[in-house]
N, C-alpha and C. Protein backbone atom coordinates (compact mmCIF):
# COMPACT_ATOMS: atom_id res chain seq x y z
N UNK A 1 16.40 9.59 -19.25
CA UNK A 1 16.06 9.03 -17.95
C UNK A 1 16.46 10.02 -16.86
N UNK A 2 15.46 10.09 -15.60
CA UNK A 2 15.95 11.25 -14.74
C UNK A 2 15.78 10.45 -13.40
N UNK A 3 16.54 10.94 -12.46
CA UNK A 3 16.70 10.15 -11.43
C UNK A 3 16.97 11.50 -9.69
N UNK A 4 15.54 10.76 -9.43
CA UNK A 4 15.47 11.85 -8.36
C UNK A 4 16.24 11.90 -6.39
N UNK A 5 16.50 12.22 -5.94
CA UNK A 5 16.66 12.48 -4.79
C UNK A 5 16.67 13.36 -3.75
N UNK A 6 16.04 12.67 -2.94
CA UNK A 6 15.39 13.76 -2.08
C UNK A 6 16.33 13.87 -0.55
N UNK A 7 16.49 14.98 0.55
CA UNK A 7 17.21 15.07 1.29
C UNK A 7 16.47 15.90 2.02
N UNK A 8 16.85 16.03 3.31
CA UNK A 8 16.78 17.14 4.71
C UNK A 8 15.23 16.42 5.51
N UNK A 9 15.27 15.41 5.22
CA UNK A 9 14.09 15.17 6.24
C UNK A 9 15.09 14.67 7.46
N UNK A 10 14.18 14.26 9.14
CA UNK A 10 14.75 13.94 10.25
C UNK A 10 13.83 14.11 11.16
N UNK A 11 14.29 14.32 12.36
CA UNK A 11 13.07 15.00 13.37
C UNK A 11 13.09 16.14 13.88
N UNK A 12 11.69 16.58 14.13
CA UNK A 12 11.80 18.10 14.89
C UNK A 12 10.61 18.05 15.67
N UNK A 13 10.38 18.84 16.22
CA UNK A 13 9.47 19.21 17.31
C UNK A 13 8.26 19.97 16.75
N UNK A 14 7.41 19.53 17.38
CA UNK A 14 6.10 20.46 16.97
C UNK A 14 6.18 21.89 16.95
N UNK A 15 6.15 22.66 16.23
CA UNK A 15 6.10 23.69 15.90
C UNK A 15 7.67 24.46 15.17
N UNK A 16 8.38 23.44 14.90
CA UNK A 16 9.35 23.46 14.13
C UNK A 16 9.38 23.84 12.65
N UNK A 17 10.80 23.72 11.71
CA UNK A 17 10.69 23.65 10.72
C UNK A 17 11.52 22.95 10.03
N UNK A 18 11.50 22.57 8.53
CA UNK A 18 12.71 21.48 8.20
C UNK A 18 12.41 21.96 6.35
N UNK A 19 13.49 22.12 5.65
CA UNK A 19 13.78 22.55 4.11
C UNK A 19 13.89 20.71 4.01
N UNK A 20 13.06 20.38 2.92
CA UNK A 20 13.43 19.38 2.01
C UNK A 20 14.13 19.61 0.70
N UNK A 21 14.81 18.99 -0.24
CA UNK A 21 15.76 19.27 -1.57
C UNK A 21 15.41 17.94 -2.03
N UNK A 22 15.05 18.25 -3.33
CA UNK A 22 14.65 17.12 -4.36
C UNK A 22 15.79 17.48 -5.71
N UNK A 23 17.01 16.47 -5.75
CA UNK A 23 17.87 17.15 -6.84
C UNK A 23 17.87 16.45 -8.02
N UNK A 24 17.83 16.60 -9.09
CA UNK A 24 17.23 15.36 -10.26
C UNK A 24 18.58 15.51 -10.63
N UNK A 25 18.81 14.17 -11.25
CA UNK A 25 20.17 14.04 -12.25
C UNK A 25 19.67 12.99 -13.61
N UNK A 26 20.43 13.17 -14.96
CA UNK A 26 20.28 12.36 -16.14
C UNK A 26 19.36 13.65 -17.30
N UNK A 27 18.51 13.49 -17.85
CA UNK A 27 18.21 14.54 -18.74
C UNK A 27 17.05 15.45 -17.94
N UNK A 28 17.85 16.26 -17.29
CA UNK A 28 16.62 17.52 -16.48
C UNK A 28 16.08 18.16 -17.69
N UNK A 29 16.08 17.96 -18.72
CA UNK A 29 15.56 19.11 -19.73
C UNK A 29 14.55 18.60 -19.52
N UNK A 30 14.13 17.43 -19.50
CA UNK A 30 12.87 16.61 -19.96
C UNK A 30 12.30 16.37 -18.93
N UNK A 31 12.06 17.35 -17.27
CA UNK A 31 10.95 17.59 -16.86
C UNK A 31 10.47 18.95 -16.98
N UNK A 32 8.82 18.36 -16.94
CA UNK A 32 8.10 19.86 -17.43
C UNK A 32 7.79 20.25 -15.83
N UNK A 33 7.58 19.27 -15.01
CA UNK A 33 7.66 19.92 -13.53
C UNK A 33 7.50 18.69 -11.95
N UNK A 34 7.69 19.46 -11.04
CA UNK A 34 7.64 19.00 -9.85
C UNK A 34 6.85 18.45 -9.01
N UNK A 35 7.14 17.78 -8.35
CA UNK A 35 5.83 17.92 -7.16
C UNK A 35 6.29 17.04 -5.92
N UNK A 36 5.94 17.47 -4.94
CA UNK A 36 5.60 16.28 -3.33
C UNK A 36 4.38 15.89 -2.83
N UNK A 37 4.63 14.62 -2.58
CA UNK A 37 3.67 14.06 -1.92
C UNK A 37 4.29 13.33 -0.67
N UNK A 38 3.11 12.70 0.24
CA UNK A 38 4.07 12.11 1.52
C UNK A 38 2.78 11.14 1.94
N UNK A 39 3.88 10.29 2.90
CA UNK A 39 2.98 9.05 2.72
C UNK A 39 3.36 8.24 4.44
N UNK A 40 2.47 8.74 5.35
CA UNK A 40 2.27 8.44 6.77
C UNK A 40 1.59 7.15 7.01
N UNK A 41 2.90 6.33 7.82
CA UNK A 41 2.18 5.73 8.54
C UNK A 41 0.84 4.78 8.26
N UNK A 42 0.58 3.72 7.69
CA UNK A 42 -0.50 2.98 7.32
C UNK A 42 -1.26 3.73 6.64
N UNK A 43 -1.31 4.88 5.59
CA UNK A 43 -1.81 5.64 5.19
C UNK A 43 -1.56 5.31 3.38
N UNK A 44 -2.57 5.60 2.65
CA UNK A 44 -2.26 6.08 1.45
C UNK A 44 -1.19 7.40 1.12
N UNK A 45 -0.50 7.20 -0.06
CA UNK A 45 0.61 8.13 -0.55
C UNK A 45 -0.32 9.66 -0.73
N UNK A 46 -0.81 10.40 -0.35
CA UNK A 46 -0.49 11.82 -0.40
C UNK A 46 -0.42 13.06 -1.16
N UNK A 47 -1.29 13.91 -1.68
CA UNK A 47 -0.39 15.02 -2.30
C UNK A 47 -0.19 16.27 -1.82
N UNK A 48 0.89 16.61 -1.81
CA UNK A 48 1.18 17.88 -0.68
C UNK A 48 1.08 18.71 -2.00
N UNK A 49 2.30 18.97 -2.81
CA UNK A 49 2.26 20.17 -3.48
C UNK A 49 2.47 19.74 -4.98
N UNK A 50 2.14 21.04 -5.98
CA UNK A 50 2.87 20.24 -7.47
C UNK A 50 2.80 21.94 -8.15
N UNK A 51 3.73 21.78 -8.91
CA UNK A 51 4.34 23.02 -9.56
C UNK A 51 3.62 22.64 -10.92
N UNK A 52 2.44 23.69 -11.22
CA UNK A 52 1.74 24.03 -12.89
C UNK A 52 2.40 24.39 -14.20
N UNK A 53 1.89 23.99 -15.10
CA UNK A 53 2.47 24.27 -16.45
C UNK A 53 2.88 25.97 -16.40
N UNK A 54 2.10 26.48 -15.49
CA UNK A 54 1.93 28.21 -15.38
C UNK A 54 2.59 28.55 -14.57
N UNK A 55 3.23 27.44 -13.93
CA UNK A 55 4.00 28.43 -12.65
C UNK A 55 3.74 28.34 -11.54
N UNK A 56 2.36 28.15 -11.52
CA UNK A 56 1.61 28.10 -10.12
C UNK A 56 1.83 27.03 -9.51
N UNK A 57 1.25 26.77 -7.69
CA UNK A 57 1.78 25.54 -7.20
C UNK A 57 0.49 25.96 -6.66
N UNK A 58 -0.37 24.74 -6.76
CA UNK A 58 -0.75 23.74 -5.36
C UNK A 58 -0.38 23.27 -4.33
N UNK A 59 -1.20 23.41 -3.43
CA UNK A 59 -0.97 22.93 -2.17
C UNK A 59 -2.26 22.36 -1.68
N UNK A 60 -1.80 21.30 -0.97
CA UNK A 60 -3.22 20.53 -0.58
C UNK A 60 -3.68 21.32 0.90
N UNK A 61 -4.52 21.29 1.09
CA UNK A 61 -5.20 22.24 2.03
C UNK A 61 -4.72 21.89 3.83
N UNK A 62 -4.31 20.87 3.46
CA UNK A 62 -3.42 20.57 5.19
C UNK A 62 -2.11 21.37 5.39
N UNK A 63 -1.61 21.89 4.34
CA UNK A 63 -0.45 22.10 4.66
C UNK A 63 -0.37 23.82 4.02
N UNK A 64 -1.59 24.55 3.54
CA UNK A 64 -1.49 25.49 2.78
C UNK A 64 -1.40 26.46 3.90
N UNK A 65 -0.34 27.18 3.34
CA UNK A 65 -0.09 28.79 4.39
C UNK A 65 1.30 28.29 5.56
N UNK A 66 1.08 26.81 5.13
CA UNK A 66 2.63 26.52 6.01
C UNK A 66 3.90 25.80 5.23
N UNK A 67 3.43 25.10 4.26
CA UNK A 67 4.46 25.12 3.14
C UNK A 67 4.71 25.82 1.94
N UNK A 68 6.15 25.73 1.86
CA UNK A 68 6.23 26.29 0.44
C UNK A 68 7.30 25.82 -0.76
N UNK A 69 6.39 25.67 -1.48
CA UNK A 69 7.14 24.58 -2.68
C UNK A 69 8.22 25.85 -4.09
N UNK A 70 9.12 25.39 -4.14
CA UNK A 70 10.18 26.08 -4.59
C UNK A 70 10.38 24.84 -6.01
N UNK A 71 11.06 25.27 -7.26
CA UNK A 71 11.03 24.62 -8.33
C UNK A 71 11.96 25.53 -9.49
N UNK A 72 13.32 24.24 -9.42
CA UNK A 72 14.47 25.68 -11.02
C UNK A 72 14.34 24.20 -11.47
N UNK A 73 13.55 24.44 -12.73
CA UNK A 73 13.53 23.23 -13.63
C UNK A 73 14.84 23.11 -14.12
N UNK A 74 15.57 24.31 -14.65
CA UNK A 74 16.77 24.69 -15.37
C UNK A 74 17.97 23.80 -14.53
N UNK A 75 17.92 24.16 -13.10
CA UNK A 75 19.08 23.23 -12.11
C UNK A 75 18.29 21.77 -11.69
N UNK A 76 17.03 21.67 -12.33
CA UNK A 76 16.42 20.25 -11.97
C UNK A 76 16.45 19.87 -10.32
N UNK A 77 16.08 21.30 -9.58
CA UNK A 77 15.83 21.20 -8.18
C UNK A 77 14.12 21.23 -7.66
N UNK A 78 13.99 20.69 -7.08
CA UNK A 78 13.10 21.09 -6.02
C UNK A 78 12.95 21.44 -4.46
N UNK A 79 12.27 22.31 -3.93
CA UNK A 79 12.63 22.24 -2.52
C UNK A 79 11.15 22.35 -1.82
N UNK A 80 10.99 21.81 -0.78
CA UNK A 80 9.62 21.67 0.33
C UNK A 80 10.09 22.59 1.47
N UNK A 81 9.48 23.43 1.57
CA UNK A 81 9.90 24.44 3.09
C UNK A 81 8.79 23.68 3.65
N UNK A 82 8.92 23.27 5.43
CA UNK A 82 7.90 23.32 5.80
C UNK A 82 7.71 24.20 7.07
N UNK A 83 6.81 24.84 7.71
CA UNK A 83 6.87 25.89 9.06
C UNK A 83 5.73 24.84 9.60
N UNK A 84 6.17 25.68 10.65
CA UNK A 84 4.51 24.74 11.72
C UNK A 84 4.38 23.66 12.23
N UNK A 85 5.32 22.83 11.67
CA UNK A 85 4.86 21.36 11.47
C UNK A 85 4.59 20.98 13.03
N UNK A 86 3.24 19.77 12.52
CA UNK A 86 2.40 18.92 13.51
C UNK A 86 2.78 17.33 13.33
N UNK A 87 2.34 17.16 14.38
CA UNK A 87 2.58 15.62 14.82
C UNK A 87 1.57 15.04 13.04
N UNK A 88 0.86 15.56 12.64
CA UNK A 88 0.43 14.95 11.31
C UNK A 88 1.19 15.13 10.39
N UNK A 89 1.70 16.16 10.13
CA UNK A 89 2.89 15.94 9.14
C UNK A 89 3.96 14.82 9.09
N UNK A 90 4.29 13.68 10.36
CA UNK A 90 5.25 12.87 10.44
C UNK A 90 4.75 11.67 8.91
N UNK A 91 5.65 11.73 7.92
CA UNK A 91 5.51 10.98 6.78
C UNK A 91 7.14 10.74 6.43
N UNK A 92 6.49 9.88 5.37
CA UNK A 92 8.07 9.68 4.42
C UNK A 92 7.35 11.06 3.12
N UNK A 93 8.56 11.67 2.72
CA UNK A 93 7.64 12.56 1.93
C UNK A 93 8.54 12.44 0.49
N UNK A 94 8.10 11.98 -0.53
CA UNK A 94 8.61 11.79 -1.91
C UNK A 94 8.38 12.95 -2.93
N UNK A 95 9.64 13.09 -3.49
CA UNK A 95 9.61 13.86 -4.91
C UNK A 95 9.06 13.55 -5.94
N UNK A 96 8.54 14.35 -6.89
CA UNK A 96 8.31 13.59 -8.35
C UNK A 96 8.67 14.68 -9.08
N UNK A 97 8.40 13.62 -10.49
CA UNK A 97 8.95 14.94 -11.68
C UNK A 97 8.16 14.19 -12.83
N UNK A 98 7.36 15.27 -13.64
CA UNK A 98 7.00 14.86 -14.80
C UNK A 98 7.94 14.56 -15.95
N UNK A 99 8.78 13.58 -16.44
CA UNK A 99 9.28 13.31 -17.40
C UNK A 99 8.89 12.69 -18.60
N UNK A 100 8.39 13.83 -19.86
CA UNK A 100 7.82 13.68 -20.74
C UNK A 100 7.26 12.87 -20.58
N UNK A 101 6.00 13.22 -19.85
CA UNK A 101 4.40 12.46 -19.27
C UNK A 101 4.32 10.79 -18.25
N UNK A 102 5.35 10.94 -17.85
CA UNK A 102 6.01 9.89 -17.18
C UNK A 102 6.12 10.02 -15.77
N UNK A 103 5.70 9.87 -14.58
CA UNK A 103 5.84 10.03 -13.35
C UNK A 103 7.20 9.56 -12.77
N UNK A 104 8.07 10.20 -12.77
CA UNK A 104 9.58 9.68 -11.81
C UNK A 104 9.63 9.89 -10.38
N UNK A 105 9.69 8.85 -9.50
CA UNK A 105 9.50 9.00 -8.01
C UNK A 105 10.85 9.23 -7.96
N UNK A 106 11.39 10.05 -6.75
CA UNK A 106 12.57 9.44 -5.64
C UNK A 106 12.61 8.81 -4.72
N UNK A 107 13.22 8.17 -4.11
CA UNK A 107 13.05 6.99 -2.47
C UNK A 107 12.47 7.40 -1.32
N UNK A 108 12.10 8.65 -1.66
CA UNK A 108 12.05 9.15 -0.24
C UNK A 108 12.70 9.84 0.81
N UNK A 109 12.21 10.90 1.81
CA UNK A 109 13.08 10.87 3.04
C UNK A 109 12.16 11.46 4.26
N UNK A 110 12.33 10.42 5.33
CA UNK A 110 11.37 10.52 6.40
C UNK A 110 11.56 12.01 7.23
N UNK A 111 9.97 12.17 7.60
CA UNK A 111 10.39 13.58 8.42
C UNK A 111 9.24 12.69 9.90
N UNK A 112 9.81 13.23 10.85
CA UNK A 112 9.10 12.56 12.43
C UNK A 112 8.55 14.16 12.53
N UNK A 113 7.46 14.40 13.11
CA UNK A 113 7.36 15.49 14.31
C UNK A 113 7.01 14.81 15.63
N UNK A 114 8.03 15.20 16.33
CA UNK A 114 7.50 14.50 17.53
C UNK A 114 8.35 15.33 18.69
N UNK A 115 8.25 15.61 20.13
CA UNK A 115 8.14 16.17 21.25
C UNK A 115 9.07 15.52 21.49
């Protein structure tokens, strides 16, 4: 069983920036990988980024060239850089982790952009 949590969201200003940390605890061996999504405001949940069997990461096209998704399966971390951020980015933005084909959320942690 793996159990996620996520940290460093808050508020900032438009054109700001803010590091998110997704830290897993219980058997980290047993994710094969990462990912964020975020979930604004009367909105459906989101996918921002997700770390590939290969290494590679996705990024969903709102946020590509301004985030950057970081992933040590080994320390069972994840991290969300974000630059730029816009008044659309204001979400709750959640971790996940593939655990042997199993989706594990964390609670969340809100990020505002706002003036």
């Amino acid at each position: 069983q793996v159990h996620l949590v996520e940290s460093g969201g808050g508020l900032v200003q438009p054109g700001g920036s803010l590091r998110l940390s997704c830290t897993a605890t219980g058997d980290i061996s047993a994710i094969a990988n990462f990912g964020w999504y975020r979930q604004a405001p009367g909105k459906m949940r989101q996918f921002v980024a997700l770390t590939l069997n290969d290494g590679r990461t996705n990024y969903h096209t709102a946020v590509m060239g301004r985030f950057t998704m970081d992933s040590d399966r080994g320390k069972g971390t994840s991290s969300l850089r974000m630059n730029k951020l816009k008044s659309d980015d204001t979400a709750i933005y959640y971790c996940n982790a593939d655990v042997n084909g199993k989706i594990t959320w964390g609670q969340g942690t809100k990020v505002t952009v706002s003036a």
